[in-house]
C-alpha atoms as a PDB file:
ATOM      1  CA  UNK A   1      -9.657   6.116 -71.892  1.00  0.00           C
ATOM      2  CA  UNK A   2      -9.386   6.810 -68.473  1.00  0.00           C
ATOM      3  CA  UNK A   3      -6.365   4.570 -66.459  1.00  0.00           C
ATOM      4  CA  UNK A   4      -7.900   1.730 -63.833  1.00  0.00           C
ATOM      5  CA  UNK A   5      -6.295   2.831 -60.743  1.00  0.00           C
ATOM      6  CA  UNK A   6      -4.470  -0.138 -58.760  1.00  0.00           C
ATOM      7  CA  UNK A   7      -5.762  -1.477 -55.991  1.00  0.00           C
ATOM      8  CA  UNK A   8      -3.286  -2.599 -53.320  1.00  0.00           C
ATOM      9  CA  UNK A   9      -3.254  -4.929 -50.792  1.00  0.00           C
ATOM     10  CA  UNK A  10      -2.660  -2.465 -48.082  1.00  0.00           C
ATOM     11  CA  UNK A  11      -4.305   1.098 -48.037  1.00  0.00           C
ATOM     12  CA  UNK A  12      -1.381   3.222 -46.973  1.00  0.00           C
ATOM     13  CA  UNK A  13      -4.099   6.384 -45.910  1.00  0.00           C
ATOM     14  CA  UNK A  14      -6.045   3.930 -44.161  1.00  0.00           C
ATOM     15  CA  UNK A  15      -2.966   2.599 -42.139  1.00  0.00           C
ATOM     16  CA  UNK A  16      -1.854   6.041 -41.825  1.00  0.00           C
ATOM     17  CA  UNK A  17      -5.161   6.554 -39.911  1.00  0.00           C
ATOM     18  CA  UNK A  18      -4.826   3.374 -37.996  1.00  0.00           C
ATOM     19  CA  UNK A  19      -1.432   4.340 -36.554  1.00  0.00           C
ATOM     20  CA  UNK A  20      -2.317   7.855 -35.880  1.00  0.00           C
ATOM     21  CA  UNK A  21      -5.903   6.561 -33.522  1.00  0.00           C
ATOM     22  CA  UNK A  22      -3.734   3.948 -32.158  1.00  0.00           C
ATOM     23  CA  UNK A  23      -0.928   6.295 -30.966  1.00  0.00           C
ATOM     24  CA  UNK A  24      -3.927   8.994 -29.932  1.00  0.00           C
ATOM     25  CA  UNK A  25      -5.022   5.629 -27.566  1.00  0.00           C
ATOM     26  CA  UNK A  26      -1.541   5.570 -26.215  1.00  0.00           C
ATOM     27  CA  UNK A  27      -1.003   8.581 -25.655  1.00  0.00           C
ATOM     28  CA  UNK A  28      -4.337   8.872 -23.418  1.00  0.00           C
ATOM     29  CA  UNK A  29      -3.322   5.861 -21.418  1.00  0.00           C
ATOM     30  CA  UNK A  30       0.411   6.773 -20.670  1.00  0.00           C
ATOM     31  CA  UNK A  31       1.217   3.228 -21.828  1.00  0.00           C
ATOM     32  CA  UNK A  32       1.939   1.495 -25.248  1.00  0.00           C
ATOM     33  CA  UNK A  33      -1.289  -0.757 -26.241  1.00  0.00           C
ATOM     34  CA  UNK A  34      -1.490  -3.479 -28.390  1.00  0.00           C
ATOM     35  CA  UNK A  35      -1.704  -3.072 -31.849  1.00  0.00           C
ATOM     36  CA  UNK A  36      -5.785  -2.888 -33.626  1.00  0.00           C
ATOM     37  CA  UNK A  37      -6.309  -5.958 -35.498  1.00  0.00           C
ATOM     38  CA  UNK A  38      -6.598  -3.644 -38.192  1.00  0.00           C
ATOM     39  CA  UNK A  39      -3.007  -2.471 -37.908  1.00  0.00           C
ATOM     40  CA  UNK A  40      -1.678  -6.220 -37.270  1.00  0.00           C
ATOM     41  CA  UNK A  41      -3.493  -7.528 -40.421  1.00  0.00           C
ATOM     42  CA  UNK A  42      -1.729  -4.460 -42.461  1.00  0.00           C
ATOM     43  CA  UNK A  43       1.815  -6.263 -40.743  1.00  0.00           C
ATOM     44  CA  UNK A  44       0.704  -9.317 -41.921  1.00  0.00           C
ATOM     45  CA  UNK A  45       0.049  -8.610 -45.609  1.00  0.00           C
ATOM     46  CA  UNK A  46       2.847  -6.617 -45.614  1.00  0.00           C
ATOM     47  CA  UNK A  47       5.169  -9.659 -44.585  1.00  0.00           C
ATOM     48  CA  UNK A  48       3.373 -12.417 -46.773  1.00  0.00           C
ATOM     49  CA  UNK A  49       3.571  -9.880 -49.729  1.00  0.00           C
ATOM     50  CA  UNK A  50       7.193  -9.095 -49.385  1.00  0.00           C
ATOM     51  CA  UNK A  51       7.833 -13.299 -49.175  1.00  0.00           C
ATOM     52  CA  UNK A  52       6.748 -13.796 -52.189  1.00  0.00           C
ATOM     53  CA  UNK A  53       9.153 -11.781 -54.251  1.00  0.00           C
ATOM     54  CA  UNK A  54      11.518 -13.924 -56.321  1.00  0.00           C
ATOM     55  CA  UNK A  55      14.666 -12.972 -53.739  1.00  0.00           C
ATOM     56  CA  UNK A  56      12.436 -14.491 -50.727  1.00  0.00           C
ATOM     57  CA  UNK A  57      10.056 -17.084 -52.494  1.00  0.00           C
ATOM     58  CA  UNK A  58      12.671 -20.028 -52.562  1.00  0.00           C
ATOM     59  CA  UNK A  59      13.176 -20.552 -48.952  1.00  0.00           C
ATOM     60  CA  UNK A  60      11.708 -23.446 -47.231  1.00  0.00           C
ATOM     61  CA  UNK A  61      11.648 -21.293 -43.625  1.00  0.00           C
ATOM     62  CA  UNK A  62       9.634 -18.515 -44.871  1.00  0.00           C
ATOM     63  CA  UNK A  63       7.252 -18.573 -42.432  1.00  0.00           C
ATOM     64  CA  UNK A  64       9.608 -18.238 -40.005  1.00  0.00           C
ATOM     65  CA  UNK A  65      10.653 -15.152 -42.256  1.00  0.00           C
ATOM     66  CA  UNK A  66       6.865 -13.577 -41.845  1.00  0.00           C
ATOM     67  CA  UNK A  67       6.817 -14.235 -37.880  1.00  0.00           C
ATOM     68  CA  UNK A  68      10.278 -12.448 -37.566  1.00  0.00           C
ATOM     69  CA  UNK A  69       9.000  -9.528 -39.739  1.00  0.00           C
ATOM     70  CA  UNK A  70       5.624  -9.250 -37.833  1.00  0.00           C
ATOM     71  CA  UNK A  71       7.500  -9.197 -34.114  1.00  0.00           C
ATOM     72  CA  UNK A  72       9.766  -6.358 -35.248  1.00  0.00           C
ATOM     73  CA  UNK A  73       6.792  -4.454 -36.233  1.00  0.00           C
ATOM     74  CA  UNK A  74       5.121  -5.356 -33.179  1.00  0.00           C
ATOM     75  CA  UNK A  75       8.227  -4.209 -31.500  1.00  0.00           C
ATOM     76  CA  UNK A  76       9.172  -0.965 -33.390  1.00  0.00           C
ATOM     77  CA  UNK A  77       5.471   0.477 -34.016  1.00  0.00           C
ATOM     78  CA  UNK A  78       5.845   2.570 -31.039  1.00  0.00           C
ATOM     79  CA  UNK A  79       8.835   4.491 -33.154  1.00  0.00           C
ATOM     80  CA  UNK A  80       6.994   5.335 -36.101  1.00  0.00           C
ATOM     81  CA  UNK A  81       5.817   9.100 -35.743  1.00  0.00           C
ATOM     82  CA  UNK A  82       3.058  10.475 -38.152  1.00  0.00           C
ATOM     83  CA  UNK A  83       4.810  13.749 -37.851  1.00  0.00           C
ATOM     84  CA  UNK A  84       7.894  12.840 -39.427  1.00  0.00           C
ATOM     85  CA  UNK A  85       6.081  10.508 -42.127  1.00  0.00           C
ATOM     86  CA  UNK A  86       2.688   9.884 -43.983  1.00  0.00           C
ATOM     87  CA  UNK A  87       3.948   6.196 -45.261  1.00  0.00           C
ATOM     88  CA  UNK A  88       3.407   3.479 -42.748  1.00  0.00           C
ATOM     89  CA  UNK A  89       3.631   0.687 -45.463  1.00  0.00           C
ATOM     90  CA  UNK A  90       7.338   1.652 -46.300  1.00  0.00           C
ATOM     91  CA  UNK A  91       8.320   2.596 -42.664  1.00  0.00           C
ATOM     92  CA  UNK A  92       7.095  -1.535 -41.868  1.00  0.00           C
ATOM     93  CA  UNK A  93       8.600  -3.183 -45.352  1.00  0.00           C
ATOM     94  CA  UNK A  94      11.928  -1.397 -44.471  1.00  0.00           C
ATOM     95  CA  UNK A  95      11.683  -3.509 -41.179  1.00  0.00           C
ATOM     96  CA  UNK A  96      10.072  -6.617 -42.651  1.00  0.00           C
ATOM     97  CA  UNK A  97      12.810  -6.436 -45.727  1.00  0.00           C
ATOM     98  CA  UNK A  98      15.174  -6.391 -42.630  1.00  0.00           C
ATOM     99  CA  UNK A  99      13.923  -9.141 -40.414  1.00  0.00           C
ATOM    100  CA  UNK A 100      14.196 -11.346 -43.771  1.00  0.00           C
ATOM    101  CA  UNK A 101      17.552 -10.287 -44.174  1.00  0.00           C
ATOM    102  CA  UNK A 102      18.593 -11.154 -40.917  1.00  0.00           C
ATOM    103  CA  UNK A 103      16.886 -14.738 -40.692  1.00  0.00           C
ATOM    104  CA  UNK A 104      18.581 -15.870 -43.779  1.00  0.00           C
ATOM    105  CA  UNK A 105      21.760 -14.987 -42.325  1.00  0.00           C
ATOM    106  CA  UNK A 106      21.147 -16.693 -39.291  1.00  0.00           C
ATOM    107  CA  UNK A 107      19.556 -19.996 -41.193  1.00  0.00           C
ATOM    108  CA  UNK A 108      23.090 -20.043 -43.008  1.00  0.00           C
ATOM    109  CA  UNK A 109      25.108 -20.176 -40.455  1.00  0.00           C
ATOM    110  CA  UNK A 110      23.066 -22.505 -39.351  1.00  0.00           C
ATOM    111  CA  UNK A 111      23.705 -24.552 -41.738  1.00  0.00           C
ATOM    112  CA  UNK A 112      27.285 -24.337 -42.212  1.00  0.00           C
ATOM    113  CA  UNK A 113      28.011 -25.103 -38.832  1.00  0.00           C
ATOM    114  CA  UNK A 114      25.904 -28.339 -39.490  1.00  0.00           C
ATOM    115  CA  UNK A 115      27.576 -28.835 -42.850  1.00  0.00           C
ATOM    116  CA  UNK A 116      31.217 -28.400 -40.953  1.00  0.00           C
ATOM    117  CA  UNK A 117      30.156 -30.948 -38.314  1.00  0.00           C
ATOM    118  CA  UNK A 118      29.181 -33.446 -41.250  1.00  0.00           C
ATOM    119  CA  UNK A 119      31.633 -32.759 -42.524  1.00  0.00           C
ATOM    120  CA  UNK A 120      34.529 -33.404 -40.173  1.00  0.00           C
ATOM    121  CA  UNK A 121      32.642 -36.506 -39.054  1.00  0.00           C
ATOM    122  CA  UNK A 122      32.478 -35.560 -35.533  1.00  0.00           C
ATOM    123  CA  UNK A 123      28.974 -36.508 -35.493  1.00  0.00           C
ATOM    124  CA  UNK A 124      29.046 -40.211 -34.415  1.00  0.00           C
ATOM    125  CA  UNK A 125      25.903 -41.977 -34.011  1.00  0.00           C
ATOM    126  CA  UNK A 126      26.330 -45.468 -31.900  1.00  0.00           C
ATOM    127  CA  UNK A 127      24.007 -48.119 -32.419  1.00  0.00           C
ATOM    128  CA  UNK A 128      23.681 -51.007 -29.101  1.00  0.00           C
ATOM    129  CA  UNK A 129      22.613 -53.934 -29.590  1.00  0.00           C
ATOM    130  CA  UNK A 130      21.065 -56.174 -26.900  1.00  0.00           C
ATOM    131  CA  UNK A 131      23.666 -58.103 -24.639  1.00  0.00           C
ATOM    132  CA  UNK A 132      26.492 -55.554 -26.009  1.00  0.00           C
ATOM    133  CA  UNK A 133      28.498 -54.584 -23.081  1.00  0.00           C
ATOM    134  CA  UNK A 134      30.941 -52.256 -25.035  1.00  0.00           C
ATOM    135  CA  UNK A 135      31.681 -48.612 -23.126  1.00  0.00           C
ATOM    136  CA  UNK A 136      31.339 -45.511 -25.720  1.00  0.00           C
ATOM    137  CA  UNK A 137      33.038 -42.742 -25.526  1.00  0.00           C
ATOM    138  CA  UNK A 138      30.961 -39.827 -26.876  1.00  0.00           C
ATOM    139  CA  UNK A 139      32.927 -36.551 -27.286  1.00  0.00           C
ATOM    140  CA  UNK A 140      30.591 -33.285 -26.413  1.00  0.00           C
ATOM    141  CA  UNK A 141      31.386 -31.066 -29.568  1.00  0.00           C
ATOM    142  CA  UNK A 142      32.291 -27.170 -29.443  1.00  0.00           C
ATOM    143  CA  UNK A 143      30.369 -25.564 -32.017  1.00  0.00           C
ATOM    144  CA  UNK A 144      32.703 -22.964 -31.970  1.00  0.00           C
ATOM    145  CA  UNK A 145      35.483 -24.795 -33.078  1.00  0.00           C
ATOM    146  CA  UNK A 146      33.057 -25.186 -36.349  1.00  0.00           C
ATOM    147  CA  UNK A 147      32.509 -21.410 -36.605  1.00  0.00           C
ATOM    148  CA  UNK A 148      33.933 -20.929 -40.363  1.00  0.00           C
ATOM    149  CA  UNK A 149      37.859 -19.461 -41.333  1.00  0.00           C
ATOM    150  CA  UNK A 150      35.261 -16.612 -43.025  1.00  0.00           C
ATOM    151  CA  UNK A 151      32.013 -15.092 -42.623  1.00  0.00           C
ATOM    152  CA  UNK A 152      30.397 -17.055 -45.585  1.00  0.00           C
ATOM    153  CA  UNK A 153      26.997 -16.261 -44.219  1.00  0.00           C
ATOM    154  CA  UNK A 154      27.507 -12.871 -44.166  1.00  0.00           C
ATOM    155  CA  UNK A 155      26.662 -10.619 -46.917  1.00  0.00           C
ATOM    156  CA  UNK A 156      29.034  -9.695 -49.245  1.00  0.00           C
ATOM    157  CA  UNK A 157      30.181  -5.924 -49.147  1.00  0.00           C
ATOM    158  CA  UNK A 158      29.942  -4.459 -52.600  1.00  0.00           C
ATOM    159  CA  UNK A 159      33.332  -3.486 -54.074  1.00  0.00           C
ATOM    160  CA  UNK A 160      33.549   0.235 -55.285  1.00  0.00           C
ATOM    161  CA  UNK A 161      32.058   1.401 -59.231  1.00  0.00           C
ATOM    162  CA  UNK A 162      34.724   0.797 -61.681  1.00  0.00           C
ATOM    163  CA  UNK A 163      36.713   4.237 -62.821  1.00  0.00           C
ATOM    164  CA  UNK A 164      35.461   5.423 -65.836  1.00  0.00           C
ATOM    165  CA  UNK A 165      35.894   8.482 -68.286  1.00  0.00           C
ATOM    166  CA  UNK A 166      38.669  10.605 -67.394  1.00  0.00           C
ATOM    167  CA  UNK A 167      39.188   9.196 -63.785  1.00  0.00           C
ATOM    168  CA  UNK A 168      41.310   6.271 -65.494  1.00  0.00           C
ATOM    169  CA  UNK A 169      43.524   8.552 -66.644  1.00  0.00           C
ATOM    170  CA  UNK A 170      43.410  11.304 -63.762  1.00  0.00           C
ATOM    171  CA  UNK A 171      44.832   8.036 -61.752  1.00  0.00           C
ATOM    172  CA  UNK A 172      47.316   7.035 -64.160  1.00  0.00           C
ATOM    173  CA  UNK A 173      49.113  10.384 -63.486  1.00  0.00           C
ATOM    174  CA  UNK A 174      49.548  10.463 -59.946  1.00  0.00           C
END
């Protein structure tokens, strides 16, 4: 029995084809054009596919995921060169996969600098009530004075393989 072949949600020849027209286009006009609506659909299936694996799927701003992976394709599609590769689809993931990366860093920090202003009950909210003369003194707050001791919204830097086989013992010697 013969095997079904897959169907994906992007046709990497047919994207390949897109890109190479759309560069042709550019090339003719001595100017970078907008994208077809054919290649920005591919950007967008690309980004909504890639949010719904189980390391993206739990975040509540993955939208704002998707837009930040579409506007660095829109921004980089001028670098990709059919000459130095036939694969659109992984050229854009790689920069979608990126753009994720980088917004879930930046929504972290985000939120640790809220968390730090909670709290170290800066944060004072003042409530008037008619016929209540009272002065307030609001402080303005420095976010940078809530920056954190250490880059917790950073990723972490994977620590070196474990020694194995002879190694151990190579490095007991020396």
């Amino acid at each position: 029995m013969a095997k079904k072949k897959s169907i994906h949600y992007v046709d990497n020849k047919q994207f390949l084809k897109w890109m190479i027209e759309w560069r042709e286009e550019c090339e003719k006009a001595d100017e970078i054009l907008p994208v077809t609506e054919d290649i920005g659909e591919c950007f967008l299936k690309i980004a909504t596919h890639l949010a719904y694996r189980p390391n993206f799927i739990n975040y509540t701003y993955r939208d704002d995921m998707i837009s930040d992976g579409i506007e660095n394709c829109l921004q980089y599609v001028k670098n990709f060169n059919p000459e130095k590769s036939n694969n659109p689809f992984a050229y854009f993931t790689q920069i979608i996969y990126y753009a994720f990366l980088r917004r879930i860093a930046k929504e972290k920090k985000q939120s640790h600098v809220k968390n730090k202003i909670i709290e170290r009950e800066v944060y004072d909210s003042y409530v008037t009530m008619d016929g209540d003369d009272s002065v307030y003194n609001i402080e303005t707050i420095d976010l940078g004075a809530f920056l954190p001791e250490e880059d917790v919204y950073k990723p972490k830097k994977k620590e070196s393989a474990k020694k194995k086989g002879l190694e151990v013992f190579m490095e007991k010697d020396t």
